[in-house]
N, C-alpha and C. Protein backbone atom coordinates (compact mmCIF):
# COMPACT_ATOMS: atom_id res chain seq x y z
N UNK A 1 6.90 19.56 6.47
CA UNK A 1 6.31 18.29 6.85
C UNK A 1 7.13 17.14 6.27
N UNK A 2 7.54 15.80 6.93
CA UNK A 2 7.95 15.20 6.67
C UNK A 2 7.21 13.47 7.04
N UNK A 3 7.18 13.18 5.92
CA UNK A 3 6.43 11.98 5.76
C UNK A 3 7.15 10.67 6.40
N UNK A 4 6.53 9.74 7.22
CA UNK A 4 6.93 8.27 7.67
C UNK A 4 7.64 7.37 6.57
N UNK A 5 8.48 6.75 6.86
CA UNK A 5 8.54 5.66 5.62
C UNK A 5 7.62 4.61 5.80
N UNK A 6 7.53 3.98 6.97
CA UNK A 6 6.93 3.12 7.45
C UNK A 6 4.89 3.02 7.35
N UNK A 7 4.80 3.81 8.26
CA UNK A 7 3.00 4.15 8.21
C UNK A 7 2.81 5.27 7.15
N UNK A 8 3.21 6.05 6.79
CA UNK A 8 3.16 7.22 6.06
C UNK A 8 2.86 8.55 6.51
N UNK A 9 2.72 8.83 7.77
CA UNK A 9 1.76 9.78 8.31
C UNK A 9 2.84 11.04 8.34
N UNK A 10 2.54 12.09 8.21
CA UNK A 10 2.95 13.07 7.87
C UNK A 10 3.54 13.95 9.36
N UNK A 11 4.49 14.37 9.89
CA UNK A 11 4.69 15.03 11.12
C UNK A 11 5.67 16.12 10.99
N UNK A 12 5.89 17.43 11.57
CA UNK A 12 6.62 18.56 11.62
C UNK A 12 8.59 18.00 11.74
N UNK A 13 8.99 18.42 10.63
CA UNK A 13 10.55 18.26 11.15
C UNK A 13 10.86 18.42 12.80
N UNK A 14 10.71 18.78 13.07
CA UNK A 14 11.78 18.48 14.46
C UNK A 14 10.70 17.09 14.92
N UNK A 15 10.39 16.41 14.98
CA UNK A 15 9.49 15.17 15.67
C UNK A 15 9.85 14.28 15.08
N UNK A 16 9.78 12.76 15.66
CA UNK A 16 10.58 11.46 15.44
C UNK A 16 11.57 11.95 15.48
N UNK A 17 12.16 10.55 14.45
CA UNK A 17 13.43 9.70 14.75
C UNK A 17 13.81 10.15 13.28
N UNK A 18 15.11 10.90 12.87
CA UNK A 18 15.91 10.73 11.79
C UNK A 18 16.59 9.56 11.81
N UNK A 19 16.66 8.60 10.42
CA UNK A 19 18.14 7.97 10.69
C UNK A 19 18.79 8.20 9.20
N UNK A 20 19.76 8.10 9.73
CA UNK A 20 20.70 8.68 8.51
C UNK A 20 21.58 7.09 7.87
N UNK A 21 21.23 6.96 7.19
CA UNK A 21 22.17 5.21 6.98
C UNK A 21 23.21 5.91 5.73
N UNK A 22 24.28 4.36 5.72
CA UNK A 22 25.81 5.01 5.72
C UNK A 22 25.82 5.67 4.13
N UNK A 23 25.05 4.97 3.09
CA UNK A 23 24.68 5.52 2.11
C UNK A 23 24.34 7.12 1.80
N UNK A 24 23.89 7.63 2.71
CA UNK A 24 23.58 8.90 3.02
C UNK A 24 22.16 9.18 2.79
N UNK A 25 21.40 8.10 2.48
CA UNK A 25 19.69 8.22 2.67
C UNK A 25 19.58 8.67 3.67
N UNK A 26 18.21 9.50 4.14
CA UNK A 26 17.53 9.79 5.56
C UNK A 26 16.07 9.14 5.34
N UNK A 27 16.11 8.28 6.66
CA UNK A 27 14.62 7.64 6.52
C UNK A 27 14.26 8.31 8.20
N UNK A 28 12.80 8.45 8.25
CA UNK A 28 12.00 9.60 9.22
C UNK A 28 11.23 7.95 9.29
N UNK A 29 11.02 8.51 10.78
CA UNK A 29 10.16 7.27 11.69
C UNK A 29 9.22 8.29 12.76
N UNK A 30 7.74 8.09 12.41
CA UNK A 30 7.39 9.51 13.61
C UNK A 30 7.20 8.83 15.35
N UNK A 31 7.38 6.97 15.33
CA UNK A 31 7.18 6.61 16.13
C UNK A 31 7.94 5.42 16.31
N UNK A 32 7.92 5.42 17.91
CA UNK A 32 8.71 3.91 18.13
C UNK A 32 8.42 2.60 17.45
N UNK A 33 6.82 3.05 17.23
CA UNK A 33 6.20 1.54 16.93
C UNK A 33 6.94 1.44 15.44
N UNK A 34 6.48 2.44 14.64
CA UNK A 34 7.24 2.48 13.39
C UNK A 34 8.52 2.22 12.85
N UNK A 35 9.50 2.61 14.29
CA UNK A 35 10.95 2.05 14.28
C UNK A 35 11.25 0.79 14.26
N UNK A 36 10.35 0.25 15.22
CA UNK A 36 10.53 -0.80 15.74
C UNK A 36 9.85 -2.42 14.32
N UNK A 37 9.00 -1.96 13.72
CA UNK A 37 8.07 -2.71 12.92
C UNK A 37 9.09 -2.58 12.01
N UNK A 38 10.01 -1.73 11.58
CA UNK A 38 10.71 -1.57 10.06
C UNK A 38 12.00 -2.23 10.09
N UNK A 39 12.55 -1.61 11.25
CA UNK A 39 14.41 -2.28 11.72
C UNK A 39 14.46 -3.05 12.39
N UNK A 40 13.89 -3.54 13.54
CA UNK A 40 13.90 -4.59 13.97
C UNK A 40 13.27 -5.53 14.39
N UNK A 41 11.63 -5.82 13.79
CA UNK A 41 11.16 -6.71 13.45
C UNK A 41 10.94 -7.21 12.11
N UNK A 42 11.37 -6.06 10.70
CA UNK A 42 11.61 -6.19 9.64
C UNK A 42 9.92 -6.83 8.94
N UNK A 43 8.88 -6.35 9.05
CA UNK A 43 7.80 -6.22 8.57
C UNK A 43 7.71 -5.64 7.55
N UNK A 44 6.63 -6.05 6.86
CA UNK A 44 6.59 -5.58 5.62
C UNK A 44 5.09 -4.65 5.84
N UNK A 45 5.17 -3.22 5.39
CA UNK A 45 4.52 -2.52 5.23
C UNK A 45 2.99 -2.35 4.59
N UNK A 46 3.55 -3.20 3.46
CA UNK A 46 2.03 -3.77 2.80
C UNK A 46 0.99 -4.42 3.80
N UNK A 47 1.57 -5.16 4.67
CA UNK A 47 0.63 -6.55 5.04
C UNK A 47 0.07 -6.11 6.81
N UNK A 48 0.21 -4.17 7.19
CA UNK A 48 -0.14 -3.73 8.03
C UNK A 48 -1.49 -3.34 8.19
N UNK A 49 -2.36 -3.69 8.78
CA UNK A 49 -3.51 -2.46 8.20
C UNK A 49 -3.30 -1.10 8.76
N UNK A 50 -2.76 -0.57 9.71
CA UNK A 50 -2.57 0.69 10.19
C UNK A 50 -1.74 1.37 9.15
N UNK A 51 -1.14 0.59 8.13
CA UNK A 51 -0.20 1.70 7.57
C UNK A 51 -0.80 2.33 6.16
N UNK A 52 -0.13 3.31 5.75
CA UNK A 52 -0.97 3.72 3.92
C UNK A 52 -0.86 2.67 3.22
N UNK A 53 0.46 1.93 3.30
CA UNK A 53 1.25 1.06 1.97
C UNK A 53 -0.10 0.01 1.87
N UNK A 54 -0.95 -0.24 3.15
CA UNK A 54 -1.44 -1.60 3.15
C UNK A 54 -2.85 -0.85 2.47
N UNK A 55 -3.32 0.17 2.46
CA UNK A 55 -4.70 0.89 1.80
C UNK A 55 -4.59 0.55 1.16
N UNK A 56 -3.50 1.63 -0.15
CA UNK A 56 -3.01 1.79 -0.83
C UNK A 56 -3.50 0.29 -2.15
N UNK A 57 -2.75 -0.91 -0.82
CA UNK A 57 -2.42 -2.08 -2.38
C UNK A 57 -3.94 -2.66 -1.66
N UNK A 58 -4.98 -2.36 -1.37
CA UNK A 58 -5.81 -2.54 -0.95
C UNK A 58 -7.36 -1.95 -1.88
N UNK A 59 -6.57 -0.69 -1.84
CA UNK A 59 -7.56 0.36 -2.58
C UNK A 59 -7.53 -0.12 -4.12
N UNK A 60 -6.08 -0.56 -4.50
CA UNK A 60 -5.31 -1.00 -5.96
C UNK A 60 -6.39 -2.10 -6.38
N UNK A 61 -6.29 -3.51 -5.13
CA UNK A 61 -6.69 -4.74 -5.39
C UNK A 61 -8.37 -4.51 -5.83
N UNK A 62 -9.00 -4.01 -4.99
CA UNK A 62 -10.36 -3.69 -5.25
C UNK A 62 -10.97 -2.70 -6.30
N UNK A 63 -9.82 -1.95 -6.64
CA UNK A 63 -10.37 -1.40 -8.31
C UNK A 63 -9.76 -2.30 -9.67
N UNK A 64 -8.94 -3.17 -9.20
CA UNK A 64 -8.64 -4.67 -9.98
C UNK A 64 -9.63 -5.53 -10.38
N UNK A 65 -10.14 -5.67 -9.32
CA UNK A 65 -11.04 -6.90 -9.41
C UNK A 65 -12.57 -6.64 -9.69
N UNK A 66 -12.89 -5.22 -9.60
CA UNK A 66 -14.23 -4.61 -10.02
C UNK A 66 -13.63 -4.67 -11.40
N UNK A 67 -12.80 -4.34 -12.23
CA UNK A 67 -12.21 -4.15 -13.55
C UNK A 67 -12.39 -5.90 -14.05
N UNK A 68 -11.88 -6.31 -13.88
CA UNK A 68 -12.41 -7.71 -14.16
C UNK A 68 -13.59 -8.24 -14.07
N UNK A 69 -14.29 -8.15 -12.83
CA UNK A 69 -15.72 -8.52 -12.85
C UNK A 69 -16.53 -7.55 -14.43
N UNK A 70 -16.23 -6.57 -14.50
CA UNK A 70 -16.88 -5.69 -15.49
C UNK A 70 -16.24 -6.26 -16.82
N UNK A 71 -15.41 -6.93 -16.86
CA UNK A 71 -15.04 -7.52 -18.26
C UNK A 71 -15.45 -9.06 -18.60
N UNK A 72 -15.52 -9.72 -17.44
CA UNK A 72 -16.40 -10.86 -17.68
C UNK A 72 -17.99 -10.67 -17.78
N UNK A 73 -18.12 -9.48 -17.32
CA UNK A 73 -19.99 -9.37 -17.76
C UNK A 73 -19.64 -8.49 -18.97
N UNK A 74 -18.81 -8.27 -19.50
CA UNK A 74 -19.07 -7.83 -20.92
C UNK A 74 -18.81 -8.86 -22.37
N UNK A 75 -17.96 -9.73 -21.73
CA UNK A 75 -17.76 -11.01 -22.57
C UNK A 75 -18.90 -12.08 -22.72
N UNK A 76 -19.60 -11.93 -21.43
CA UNK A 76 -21.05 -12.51 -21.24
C UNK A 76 -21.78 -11.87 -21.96
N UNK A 77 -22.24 -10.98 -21.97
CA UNK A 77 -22.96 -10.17 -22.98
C UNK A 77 -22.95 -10.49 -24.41
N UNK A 78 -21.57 -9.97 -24.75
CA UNK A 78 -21.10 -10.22 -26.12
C UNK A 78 -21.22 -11.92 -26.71
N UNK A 79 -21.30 -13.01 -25.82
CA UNK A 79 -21.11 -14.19 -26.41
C UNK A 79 -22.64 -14.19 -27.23
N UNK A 80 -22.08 -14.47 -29.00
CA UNK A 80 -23.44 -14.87 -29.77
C UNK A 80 -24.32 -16.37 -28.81
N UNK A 81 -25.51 -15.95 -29.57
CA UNK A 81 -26.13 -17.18 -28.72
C UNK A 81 -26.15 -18.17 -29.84
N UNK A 82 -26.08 -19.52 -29.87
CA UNK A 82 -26.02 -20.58 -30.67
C UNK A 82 -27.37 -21.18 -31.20
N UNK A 83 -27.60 -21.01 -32.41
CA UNK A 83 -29.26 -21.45 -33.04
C UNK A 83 -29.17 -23.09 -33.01
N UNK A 84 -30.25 -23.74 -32.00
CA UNK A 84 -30.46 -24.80 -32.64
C UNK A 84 -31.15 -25.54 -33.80
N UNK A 85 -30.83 -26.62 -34.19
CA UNK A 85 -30.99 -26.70 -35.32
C UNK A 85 -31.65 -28.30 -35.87
């Protein structure tokens, strides 16, 4: 099985597009659309929703920001309360 660079989706070696660049990397494309979104419209992967990369920093952002919310209600908590006087 060989994984997309682009969407990530997983497909049998012989299917898609190999490309071989002059470096001697091989990047796997299982679809036109995927070819087409990476080389020559030059999109960025993150900012897809069809693709993993965009879950992924998606899935990241939202266990971020629950992590924070849970540390400002613990700083809330913790603040002494002030005696007036």
């Amino acid at each position: 099985m060989v994984k997309c660079v682009f969407c990530g989706r997983e497909e049998s070696f012989h299917k898609g597009v190999h490309l071989i660049h002059n470096n001697g990397t091989v990047s796997f494309f299982c679809s036109s659309k995927c070819r087409k979104n990476s080389l020559k419209l030059e999109r960025d992967k993150r900012k897809l929703k069809w693709t993993e990369a965009y879950r992924l920093v998606r899935v990241h952002a939202a266990e971020q920001a629950k992590r924070t919310a849970d540390k400002q209600a613990e700083k809330k908590d913790e603040k002494p309360k002030k005696s007036k006087k």
